[in-house]
Protein backbone atom coordinates (compact mmCIF):
# COMPACT_ATOMS: atom_id res chain seq x y z
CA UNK A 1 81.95 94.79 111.16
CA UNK A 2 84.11 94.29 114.07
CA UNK A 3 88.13 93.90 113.69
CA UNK A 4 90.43 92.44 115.98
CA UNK A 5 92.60 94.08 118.71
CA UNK A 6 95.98 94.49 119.15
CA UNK A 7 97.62 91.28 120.75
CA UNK A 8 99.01 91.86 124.38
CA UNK A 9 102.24 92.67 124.10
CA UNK A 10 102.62 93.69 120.74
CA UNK A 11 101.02 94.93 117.33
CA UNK A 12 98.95 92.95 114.51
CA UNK A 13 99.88 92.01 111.26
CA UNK A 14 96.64 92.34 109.02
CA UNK A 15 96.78 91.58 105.35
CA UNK A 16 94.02 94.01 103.10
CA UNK A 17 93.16 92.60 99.83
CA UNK A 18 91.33 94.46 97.77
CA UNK A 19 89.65 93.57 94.49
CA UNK A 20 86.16 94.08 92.54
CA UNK A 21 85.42 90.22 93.77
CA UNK A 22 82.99 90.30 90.14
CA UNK A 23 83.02 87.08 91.19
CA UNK A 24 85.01 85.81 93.82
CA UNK A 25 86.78 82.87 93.30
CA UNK A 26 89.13 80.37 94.46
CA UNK A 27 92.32 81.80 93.35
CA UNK A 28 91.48 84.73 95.64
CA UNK A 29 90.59 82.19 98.74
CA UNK A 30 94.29 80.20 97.89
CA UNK A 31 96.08 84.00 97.84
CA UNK A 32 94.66 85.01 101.08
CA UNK A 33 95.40 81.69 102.74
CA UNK A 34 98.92 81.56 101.84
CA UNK A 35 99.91 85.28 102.44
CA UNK A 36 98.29 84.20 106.26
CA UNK A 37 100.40 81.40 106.62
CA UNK A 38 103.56 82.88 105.06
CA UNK A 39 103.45 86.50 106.61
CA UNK A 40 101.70 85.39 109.68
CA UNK A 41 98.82 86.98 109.52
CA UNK A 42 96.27 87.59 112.38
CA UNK A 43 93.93 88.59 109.83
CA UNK A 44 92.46 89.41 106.29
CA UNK A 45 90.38 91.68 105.34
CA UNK A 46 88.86 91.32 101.72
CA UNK A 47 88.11 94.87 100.57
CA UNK A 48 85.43 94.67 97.69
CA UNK A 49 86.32 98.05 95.72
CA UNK A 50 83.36 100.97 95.64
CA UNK A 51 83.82 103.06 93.01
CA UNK A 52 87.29 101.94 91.30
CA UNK A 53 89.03 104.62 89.59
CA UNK A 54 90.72 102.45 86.91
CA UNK A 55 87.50 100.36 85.93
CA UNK A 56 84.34 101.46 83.87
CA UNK A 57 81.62 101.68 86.75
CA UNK A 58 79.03 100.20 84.08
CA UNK A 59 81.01 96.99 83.53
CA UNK A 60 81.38 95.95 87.43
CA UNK A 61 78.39 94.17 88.98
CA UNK A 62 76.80 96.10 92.02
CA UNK A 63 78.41 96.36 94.72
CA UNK A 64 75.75 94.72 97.36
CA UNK A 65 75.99 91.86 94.82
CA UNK A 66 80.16 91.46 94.82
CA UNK A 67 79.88 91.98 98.93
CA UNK A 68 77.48 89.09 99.27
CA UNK A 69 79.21 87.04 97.25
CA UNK A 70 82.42 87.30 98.99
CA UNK A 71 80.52 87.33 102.50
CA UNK A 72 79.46 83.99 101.46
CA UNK A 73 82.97 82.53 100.13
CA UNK A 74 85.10 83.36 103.82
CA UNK A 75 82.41 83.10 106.08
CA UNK A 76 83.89 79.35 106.93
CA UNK A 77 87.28 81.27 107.84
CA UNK A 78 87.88 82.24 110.99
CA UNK A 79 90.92 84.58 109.90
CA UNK A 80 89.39 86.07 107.45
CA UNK A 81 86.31 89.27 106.97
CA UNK A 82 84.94 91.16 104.51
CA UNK A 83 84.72 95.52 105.29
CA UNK A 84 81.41 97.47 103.23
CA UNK A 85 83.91 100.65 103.48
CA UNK A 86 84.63 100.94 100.13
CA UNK A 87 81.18 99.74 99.12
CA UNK A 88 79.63 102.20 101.34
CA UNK A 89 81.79 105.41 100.17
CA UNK A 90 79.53 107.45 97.85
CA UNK A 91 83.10 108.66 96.33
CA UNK A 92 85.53 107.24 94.22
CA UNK A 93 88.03 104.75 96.45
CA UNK A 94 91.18 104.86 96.20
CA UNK A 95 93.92 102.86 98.30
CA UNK A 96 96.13 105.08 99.78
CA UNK A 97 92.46 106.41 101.78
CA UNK A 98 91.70 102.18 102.80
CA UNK A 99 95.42 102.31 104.21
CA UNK A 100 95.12 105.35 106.25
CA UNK A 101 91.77 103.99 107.78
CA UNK A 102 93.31 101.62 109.47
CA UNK A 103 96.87 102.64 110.04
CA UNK A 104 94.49 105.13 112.15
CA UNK A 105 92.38 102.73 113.77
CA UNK A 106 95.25 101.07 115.41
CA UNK A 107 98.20 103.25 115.11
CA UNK A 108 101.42 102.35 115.60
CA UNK A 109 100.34 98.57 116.71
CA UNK A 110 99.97 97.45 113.36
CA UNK A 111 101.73 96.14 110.64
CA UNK A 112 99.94 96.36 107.13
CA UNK A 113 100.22 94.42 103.79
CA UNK A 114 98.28 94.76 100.72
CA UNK A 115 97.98 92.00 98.88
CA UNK A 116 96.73 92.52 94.93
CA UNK A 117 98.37 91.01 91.62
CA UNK A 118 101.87 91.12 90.21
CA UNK A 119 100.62 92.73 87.41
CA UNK A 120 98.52 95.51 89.53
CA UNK A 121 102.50 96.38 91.36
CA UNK A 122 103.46 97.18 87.84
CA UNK A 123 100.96 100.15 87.47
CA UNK A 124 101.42 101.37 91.29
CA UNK A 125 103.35 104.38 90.26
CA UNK A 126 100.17 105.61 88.82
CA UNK A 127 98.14 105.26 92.24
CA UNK A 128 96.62 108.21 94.15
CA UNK A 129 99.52 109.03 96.37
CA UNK A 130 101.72 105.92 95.86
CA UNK A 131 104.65 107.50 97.52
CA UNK A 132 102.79 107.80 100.55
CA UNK A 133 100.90 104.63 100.27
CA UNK A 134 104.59 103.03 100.03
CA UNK A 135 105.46 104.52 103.51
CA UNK A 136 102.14 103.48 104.62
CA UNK A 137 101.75 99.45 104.27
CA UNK A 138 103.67 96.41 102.92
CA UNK A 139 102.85 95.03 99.64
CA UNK A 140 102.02 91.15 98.47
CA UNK A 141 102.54 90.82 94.82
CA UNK A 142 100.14 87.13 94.33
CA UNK A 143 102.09 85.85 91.03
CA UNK A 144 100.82 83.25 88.23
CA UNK A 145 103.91 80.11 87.94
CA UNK A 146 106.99 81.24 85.98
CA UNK A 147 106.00 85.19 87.25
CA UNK A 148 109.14 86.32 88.44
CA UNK A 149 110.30 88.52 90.67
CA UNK A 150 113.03 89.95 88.32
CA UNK A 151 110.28 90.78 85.63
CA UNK A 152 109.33 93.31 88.33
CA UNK A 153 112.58 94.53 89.06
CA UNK A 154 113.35 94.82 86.04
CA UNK A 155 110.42 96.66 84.89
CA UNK A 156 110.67 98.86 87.84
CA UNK A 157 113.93 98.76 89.63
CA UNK A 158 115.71 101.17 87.59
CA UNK A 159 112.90 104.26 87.48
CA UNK A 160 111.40 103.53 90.86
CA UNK A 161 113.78 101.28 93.30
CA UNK A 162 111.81 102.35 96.07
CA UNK A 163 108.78 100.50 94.97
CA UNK A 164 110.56 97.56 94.60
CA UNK A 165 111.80 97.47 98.33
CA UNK A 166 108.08 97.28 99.74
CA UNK A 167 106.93 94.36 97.75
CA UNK A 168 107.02 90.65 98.05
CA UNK A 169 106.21 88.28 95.43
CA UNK A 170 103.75 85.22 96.08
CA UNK A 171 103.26 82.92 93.65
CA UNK A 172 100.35 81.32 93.80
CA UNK A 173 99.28 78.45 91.77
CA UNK A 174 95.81 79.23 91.50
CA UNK A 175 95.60 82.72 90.31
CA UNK A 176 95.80 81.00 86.75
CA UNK A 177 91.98 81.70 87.39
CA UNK A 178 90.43 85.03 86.85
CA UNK A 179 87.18 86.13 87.80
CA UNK A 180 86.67 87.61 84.12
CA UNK A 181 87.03 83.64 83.16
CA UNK A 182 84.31 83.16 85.31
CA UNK A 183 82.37 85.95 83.86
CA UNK A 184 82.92 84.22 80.24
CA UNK A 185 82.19 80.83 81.49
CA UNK A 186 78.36 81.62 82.94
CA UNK A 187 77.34 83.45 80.02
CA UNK A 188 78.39 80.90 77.94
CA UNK A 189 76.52 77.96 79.90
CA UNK A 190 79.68 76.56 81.09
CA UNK A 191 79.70 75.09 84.58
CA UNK A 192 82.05 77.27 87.25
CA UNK A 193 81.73 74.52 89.70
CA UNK A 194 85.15 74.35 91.80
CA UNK A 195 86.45 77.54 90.01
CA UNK A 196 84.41 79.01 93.18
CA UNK A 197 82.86 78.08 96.25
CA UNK A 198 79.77 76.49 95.66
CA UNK A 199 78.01 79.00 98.01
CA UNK A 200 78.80 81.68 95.72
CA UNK A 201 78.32 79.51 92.24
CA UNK A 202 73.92 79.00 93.56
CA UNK A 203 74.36 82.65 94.89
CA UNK A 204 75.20 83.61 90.76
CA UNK A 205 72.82 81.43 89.59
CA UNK A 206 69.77 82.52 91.96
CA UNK A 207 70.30 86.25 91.00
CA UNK A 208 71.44 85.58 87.32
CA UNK A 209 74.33 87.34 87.49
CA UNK A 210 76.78 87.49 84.10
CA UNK A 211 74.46 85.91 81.90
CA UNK A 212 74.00 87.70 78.58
């Protein structure tokens, strides 16, 4: 997988988003687009998660599966790519070691955001290393309507204000879908169609993924 180089002149401003991606779906597609447009992103890099720590490893579809899929759902997107590094780690991933990758690969010319849910910023403090990870990138809080940004603060602004100065709330129409809705709706015969991109709905369908 090849990555973009720094612009002359200057640094880049590269958005990771991580998720499982069991499936990919359209509210992830909307959060990546507008977190490019807003933060002015040169690029995003969907980061389909290994081995997460916080999930039950029997419960998340294999991995080759969840990187297809979301090969197939950005391939039409010039600005955005999907990395195998978490997929490829035989070890449990963990953010803080996704961050460092690339804070190494291009230094000091590049400034990093991770974009994940509102409701993942709530459980940060409990993240491999979140104090560093804090120094380390930028955070995108994606938010369902009526989400706000003072649930956060208040939630965490009075334990851990330093937290709160790293993250910026997106809200994002869309992410009223969830891939576990998905998950529900194939086993129960339901049609997906424009929940995801059609590539990836005959991609679930050919390798009968979530049925029961």
């Amino acid at each position: 997988m090849s990555f973009l180089l720094p612009k002359d002149g200057g640094g880049l401003s590269i958005g990771i988003m991580g998720g499982t991606f069991d499936p990919v779906h359209i509210g992830h597609l909307v959060t990546a687009e507008e977190a490019r447009q807003q933060f002015k992103l040169d690029l995003v890099i969907f980061m389909p998660t290994g081995n997460p720590p916080h999930k039950d490893r029997d419960q998340v579809t294999d991995a080759e599966h969840r990187y297809l899929m979301t090969l197939l759902a950005v391939v039409d997107n010039p600005y955005f790519t999907v990395s195998r590094m978490e997929i490829d780690s035989t070890d449990t991933t963990y953010t803080i070691d996704t961050v460092q990758h690339f804070t190494k690969l291009y230094n000091s010319q590049l400034t990093l955001y991770f974009i994940t849910g509102a409701d993942a910023i709530l459980n940060i403090t409990t993240w491999k290393d979140y104090e560093m990870l804090l120094k380390s990138c930028e955070f995108i809080a994606a938010s369902r309507p009526g989400y706000s940004f003072g649930r956060l603060k208040e939630i965490l602004g009075d334990a851990f204000p330093e937290v709160i100065k790293h993250v910026h709330l997106l809200e994002i129409p869309a992410m009223a879908i969830s891939s576990t809705f998905l998950r529900r709706r194939v086993a129960e015969g339901k049609t997906i169609r424009y929940l995801t991109p059609e590539t990836v709905e005959q991609y679930i369908y050919k390798n009968g993924l979530y049925t029961r």
